[in-house]
N, C-alpha and C. Protein backbone atom coordinates (compact mmCIF):
# COMPACT_ATOMS: atom_id res chain seq x y z
N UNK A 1 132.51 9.35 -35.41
CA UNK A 1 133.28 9.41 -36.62
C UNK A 1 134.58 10.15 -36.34
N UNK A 2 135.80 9.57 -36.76
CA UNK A 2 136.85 10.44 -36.81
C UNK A 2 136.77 11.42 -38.06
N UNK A 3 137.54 12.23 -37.16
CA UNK A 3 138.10 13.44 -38.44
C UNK A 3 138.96 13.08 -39.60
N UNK A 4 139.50 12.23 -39.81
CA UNK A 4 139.78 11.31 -40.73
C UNK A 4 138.61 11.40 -42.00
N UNK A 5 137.64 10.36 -41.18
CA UNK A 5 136.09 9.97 -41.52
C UNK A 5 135.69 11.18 -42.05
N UNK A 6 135.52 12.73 -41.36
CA UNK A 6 134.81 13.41 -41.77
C UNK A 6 135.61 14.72 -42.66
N UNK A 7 136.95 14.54 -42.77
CA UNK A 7 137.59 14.85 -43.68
C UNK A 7 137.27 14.21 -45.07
N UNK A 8 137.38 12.78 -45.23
CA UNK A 8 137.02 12.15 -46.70
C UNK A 8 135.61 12.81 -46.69
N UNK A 9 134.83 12.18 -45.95
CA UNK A 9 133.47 12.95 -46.34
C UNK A 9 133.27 14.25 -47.09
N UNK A 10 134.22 15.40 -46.38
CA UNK A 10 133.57 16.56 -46.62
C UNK A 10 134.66 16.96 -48.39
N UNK A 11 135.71 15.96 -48.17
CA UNK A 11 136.34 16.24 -49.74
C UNK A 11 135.56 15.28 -50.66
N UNK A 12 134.72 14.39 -50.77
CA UNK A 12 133.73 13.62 -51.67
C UNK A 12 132.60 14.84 -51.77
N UNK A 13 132.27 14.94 -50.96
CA UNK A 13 131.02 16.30 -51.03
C UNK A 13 131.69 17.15 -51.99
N UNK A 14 132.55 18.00 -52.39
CA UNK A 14 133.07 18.66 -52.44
C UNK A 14 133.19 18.51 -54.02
N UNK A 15 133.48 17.30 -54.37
CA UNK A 15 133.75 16.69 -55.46
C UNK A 15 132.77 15.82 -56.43
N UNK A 16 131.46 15.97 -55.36
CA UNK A 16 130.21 15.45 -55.67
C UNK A 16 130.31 14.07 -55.38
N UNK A 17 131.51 13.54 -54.97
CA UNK A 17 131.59 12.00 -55.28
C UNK A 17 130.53 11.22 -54.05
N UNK A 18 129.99 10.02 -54.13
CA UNK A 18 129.15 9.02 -53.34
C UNK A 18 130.21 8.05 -52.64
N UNK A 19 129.93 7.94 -51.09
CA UNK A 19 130.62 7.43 -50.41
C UNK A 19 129.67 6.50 -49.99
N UNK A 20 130.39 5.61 -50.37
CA UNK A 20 129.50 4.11 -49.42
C UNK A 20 129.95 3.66 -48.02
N UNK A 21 129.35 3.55 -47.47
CA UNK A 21 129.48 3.74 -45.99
C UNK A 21 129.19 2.23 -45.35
N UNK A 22 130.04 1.53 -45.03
CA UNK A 22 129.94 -0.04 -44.64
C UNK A 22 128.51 0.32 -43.47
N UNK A 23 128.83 0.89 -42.60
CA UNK A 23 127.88 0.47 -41.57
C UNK A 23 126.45 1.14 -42.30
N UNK A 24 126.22 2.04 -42.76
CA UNK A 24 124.81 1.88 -43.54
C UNK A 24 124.31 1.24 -44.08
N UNK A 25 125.22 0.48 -44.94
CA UNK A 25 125.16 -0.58 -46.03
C UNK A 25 124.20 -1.67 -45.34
N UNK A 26 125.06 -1.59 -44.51
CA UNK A 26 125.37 -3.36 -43.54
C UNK A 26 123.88 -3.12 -42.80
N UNK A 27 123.30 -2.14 -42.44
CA UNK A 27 121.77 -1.33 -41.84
C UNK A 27 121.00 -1.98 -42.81
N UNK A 28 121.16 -1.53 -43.96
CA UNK A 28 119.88 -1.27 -45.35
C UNK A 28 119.71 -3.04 -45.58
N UNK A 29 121.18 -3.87 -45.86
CA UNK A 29 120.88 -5.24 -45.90
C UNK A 29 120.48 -5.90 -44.97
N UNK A 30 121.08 -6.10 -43.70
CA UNK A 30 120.47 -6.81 -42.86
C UNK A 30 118.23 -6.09 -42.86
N UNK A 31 118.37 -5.24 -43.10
CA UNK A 31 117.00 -5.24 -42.89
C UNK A 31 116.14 -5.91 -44.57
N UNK A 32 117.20 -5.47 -45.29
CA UNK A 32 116.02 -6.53 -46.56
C UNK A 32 116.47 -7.66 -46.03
N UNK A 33 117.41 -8.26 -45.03
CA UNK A 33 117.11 -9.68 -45.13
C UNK A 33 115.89 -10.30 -44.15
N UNK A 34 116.02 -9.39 -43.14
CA UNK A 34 114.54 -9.60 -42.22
C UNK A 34 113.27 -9.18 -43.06
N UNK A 35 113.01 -8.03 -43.98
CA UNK A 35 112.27 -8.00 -44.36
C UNK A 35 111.69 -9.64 -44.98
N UNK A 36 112.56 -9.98 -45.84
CA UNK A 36 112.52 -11.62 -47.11
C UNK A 36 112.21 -12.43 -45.60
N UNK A 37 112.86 -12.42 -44.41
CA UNK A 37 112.60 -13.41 -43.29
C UNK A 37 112.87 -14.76 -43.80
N UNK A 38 113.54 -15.62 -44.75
CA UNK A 38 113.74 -16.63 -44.95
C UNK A 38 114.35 -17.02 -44.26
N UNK A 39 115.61 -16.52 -43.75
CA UNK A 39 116.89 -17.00 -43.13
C UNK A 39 116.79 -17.01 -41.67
N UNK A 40 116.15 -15.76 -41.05
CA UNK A 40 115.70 -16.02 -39.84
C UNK A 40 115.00 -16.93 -39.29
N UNK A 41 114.07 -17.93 -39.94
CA UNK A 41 113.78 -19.24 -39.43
C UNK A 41 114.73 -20.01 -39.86
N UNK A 42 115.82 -20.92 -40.26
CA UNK A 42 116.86 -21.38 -40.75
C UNK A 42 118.69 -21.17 -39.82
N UNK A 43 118.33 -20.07 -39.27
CA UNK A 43 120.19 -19.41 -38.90
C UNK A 43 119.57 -18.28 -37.35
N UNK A 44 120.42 -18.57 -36.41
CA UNK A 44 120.15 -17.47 -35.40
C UNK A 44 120.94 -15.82 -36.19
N UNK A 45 120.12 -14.85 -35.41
CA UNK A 45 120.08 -13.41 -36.57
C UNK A 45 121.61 -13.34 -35.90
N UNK A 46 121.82 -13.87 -34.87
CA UNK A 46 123.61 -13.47 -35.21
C UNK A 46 124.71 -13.90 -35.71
N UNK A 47 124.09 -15.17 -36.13
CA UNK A 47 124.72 -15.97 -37.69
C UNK A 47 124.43 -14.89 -39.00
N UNK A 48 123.19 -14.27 -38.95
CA UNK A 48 123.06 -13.67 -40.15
C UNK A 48 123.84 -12.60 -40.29
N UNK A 49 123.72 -11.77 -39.02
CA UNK A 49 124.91 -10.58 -38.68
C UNK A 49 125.92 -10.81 -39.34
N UNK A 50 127.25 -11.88 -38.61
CA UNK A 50 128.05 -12.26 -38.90
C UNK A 50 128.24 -12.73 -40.25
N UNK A 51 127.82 -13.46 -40.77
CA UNK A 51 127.34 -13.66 -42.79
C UNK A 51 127.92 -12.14 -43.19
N UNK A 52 126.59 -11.32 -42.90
CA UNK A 52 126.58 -10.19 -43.71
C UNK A 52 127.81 -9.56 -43.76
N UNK A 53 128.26 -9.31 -42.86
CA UNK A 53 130.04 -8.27 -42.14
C UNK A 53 130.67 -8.62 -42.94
N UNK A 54 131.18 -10.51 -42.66
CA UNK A 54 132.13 -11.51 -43.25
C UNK A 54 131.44 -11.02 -45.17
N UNK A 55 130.59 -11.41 -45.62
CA UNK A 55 130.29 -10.78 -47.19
C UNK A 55 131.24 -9.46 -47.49
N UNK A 56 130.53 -8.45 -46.52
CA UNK A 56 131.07 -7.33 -46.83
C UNK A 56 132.70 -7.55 -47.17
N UNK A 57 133.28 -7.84 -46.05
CA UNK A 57 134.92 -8.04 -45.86
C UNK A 57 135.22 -8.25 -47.04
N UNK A 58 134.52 -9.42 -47.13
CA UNK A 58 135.41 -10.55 -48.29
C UNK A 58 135.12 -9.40 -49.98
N UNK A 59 133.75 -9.31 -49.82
CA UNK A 59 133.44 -8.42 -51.34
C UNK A 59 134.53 -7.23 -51.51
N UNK A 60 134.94 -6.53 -50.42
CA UNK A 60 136.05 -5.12 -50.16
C UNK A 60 137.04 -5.87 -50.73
N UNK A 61 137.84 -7.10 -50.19
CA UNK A 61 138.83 -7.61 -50.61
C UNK A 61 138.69 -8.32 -52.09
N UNK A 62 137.55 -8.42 -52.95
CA UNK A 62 137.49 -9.02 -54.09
C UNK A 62 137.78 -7.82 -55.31
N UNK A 63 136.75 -6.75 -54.49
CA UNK A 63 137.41 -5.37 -55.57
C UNK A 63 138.21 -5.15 -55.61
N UNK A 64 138.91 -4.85 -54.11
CA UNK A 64 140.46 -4.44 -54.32
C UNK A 64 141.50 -5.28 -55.13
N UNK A 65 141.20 -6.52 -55.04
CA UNK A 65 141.98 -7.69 -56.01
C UNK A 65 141.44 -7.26 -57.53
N UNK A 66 140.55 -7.00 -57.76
CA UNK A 66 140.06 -6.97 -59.20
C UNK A 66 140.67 -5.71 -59.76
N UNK A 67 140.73 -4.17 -59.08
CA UNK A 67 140.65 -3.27 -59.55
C UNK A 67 139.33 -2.45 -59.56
N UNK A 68 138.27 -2.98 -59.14
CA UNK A 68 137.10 -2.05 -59.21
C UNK A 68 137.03 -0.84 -58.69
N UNK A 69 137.98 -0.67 -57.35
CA UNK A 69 137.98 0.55 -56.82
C UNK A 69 138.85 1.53 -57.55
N UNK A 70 139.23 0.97 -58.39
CA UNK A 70 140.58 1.77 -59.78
C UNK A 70 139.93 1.78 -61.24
N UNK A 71 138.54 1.42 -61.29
CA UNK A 71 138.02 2.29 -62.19
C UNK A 71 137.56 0.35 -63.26
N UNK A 72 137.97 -0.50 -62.64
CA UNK A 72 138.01 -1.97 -63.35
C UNK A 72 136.10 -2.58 -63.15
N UNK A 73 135.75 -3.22 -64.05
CA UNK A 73 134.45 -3.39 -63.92
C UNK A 73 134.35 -4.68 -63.40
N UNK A 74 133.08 -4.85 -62.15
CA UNK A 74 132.48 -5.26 -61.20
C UNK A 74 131.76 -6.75 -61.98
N UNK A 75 132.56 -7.63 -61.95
CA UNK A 75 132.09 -9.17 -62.57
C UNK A 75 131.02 -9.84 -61.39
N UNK A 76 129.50 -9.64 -61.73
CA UNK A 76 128.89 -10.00 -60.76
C UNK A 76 129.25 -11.72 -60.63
N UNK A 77 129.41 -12.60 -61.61
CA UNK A 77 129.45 -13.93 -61.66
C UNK A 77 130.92 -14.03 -60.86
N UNK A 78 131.98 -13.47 -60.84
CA UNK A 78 133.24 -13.54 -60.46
C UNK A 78 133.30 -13.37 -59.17
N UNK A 79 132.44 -12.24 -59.01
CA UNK A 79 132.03 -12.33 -57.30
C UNK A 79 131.43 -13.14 -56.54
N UNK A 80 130.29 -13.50 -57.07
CA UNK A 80 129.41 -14.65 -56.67
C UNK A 80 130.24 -16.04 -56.57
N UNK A 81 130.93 -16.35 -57.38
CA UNK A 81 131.70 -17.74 -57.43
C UNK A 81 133.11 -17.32 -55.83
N UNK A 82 133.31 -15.74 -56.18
CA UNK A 82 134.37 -15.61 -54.97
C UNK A 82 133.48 -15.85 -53.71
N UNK A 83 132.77 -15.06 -53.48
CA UNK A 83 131.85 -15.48 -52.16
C UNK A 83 131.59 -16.51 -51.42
N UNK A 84 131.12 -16.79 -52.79
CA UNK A 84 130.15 -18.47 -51.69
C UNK A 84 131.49 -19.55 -51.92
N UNK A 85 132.76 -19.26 -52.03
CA UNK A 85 134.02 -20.07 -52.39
C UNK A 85 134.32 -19.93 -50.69
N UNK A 86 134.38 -18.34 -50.55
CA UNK A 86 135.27 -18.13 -49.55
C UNK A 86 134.56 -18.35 -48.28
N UNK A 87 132.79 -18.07 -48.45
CA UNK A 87 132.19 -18.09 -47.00
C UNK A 87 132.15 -19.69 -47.02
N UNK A 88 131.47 -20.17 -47.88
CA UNK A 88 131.42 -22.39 -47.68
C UNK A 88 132.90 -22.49 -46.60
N UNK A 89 133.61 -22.17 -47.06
CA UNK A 89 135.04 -22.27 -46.02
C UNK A 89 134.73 -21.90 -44.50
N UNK A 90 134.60 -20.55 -44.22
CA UNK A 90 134.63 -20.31 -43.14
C UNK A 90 132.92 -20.51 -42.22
N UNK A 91 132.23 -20.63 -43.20
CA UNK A 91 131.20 -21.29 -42.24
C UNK A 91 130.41 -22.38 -42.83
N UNK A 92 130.93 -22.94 -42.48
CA UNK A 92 130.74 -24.97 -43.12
C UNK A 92 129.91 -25.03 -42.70
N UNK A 93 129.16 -24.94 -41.36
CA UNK A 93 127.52 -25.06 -40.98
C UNK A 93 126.91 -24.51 -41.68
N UNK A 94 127.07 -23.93 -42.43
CA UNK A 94 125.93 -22.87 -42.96
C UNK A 94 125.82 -23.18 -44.64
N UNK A 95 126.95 -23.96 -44.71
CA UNK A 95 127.19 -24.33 -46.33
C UNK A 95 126.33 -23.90 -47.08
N UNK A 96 125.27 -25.27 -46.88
CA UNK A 96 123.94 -25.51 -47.89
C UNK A 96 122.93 -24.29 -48.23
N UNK A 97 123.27 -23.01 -47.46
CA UNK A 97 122.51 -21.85 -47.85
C UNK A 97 123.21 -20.87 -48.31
N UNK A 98 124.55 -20.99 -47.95
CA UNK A 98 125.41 -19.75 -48.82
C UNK A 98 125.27 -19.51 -50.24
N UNK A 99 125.30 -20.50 -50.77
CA UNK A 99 124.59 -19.92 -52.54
C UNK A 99 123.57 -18.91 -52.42
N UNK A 100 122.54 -19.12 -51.64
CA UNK A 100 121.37 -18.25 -51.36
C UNK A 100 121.13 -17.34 -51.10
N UNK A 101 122.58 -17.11 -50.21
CA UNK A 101 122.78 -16.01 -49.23
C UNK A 101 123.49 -15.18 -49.94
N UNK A 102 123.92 -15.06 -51.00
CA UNK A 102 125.08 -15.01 -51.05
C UNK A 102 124.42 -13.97 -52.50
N UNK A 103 123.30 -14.64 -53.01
CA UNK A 103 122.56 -14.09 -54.31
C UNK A 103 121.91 -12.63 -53.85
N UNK A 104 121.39 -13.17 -52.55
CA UNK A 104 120.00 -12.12 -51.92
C UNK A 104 121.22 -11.07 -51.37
N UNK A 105 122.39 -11.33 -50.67
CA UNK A 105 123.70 -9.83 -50.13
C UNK A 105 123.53 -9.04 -51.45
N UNK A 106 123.78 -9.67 -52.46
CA UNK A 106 124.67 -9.34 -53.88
C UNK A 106 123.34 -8.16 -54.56
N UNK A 107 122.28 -8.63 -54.54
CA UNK A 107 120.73 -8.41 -55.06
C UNK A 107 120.45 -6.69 -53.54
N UNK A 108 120.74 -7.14 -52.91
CA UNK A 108 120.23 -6.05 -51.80
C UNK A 108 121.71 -4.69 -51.52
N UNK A 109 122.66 -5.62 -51.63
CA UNK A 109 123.61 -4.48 -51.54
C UNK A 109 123.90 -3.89 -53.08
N UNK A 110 122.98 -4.22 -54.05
CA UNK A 110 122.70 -3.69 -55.35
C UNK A 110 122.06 -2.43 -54.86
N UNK A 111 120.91 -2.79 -54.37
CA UNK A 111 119.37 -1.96 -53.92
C UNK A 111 120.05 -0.92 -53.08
N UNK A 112 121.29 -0.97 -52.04
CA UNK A 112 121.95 -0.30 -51.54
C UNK A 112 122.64 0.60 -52.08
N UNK A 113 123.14 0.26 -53.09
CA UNK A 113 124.10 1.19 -53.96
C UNK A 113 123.50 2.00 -55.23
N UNK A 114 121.89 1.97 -55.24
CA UNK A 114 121.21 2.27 -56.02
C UNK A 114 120.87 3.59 -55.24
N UNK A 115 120.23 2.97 -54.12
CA UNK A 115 119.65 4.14 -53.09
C UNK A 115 120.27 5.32 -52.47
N UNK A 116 121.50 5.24 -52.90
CA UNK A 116 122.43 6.37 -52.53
C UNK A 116 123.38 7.16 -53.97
N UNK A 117 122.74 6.39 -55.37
CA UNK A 117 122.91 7.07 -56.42
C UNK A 117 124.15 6.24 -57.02
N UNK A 118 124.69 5.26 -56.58
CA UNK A 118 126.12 5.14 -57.09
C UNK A 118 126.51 4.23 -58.25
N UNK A 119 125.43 3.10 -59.00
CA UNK A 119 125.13 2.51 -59.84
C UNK A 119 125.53 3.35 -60.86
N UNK A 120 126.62 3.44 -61.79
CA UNK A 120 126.01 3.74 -63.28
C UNK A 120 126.09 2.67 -64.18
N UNK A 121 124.82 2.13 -64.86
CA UNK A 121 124.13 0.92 -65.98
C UNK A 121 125.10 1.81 -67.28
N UNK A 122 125.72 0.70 -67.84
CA UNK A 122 125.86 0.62 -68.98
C UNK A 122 124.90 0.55 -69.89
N UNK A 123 124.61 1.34 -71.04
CA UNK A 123 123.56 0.84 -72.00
C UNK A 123 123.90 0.04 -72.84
């Protein structure tokens, strides 16, 4: 980790704030996706790798377009339609499962952002 890295860290601590951390993230999902094991008979796991990263990317770049990281609320349908728009593109082999894939990222990097406190539900 750079000092960079562990500068933000230690001013979020500081501030109580929750830092989501791509490469944990990217840990916690790829393993619910082996856990579900659907895709691993279907896609070699370094197609799935690659999926997952490419999700991540693209989801970073959908908030930042939206505003979510500025306080703007998180359109799960808006995302979902951005996703499987942008991955069908870049991996055309894989088309016919990106809807799928694309539900179970969205569903697990939920479970991700739960598990480290950062969800707050509207009532």
């Amino acid at each position: 980790m750079t000092d960079k890295n562990n500068d933000t860290e230690d001013k979020a601590m500081e501030e109580n704030e929750i830092i989501y951390d791509l490469d944990e993230a990217k840990a916690f999902i790829t393993a619910k996706f082996a856990e579900q094991g659907d895709f691993i008979q279907i896609m070699p796991q370094e197609d799935i790798d690659r999926l997952i990263g490419r999700t991540q990317e693209l989801n970073e770049t959908f908030m930042d377009e939206k505003g979510v990281n500025d306080g703007e609320t998180y359109d799960d349908d808006e995302a979902y339609a951005y996703l499987t728009e942008k991955l069908g593109e870049e991996f055309p082999e894989q088309k016919m499962y990106i809807g799928r894939f694309v539900d179970d990222y969205m569903e697990y990097d939920e479970a991700y952002l739960e598990s480290i406190g950062a969800i707050a539900w509207d009532d």
